[in-house]
C-alpha atoms as a PDB file:
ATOM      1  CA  UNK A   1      72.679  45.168   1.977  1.00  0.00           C
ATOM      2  CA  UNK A   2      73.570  42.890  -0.859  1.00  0.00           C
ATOM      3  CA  UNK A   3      71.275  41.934  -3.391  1.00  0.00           C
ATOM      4  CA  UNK A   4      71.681  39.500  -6.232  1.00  0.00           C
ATOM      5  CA  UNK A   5      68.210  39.171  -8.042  1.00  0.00           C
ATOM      6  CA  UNK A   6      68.438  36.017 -10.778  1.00  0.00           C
ATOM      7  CA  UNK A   7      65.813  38.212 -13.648  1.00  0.00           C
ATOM      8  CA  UNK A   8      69.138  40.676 -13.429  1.00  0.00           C
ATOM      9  CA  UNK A   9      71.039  38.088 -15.544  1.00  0.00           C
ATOM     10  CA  UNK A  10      69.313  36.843 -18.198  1.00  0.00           C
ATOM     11  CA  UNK A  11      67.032  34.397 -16.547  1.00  0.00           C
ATOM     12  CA  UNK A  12      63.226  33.989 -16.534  1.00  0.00           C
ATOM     13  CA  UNK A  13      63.502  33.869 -12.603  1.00  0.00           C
ATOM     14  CA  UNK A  14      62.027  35.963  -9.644  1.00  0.00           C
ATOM     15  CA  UNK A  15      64.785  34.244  -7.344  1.00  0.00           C
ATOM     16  CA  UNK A  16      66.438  36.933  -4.901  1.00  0.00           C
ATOM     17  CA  UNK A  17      69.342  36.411  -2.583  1.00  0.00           C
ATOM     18  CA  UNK A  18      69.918  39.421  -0.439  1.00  0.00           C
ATOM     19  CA  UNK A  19      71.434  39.793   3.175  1.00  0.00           C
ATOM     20  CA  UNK A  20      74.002  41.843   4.990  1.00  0.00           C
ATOM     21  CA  UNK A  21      76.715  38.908   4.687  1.00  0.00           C
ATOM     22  CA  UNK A  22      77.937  38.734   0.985  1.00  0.00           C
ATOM     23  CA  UNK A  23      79.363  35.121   1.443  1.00  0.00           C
ATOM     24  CA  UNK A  24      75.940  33.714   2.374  1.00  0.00           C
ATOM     25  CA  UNK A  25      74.292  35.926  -0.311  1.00  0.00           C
ATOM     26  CA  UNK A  26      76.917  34.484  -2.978  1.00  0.00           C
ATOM     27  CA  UNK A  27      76.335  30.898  -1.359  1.00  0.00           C
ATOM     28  CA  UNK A  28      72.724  31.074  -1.457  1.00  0.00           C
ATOM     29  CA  UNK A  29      72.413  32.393  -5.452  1.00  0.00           C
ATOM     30  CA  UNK A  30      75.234  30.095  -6.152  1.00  0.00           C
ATOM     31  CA  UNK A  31      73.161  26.913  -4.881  1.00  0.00           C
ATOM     32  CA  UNK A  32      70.364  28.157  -6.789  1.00  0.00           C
ATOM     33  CA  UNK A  33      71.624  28.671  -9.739  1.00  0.00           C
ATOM     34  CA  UNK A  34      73.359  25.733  -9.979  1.00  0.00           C
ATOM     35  CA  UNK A  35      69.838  24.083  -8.053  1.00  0.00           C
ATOM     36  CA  UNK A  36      67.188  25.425 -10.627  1.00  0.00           C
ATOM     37  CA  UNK A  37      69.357  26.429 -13.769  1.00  0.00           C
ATOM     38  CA  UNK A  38      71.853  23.822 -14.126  1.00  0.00           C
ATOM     39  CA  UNK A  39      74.805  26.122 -13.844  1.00  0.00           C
ATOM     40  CA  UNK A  40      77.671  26.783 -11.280  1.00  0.00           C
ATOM     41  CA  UNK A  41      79.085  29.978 -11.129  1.00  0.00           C
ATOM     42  CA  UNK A  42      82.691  30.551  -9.183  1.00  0.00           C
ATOM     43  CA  UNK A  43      82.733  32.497  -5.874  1.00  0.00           C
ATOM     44  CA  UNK A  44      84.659  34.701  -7.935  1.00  0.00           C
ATOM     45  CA  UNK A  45      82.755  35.082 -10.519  1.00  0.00           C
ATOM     46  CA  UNK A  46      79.320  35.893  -7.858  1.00  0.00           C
ATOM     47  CA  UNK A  47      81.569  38.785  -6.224  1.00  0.00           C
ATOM     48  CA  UNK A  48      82.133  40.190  -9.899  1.00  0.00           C
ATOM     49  CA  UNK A  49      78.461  40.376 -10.181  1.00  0.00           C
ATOM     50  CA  UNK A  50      77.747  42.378  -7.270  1.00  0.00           C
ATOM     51  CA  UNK A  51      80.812  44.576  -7.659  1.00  0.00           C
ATOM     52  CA  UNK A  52      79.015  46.169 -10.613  1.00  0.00           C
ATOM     53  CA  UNK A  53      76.277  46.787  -9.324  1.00  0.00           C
END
């Protein structure tokens, strides 16, 4: 399972995308951040931040 939770990078947030399908995981945490925090991170960029993990 993939699991991006939002308090994991740097934000006052309890926002957690997780699912089995890491294009709809890094769709839905890319909608919110860019939704709630004002800022749009690359697809790219997403699959960076669940690679280290």
């Amino acid at each position: 399972m993939v699991r991006l939770n939002c308090k994991d990078y740097g934000y006052d947030c309890q926002f957690v995308a997780q699912g089995e399908d890491i294009s709809q995981v890094i769709e839905k945490f890319g909608k919110h951040t860019l939704d709630e925090h004002g800022i749009e991170y690359s697809k790219e960029g997403l699959m960076q931040f669940i690679l280290r993990q």
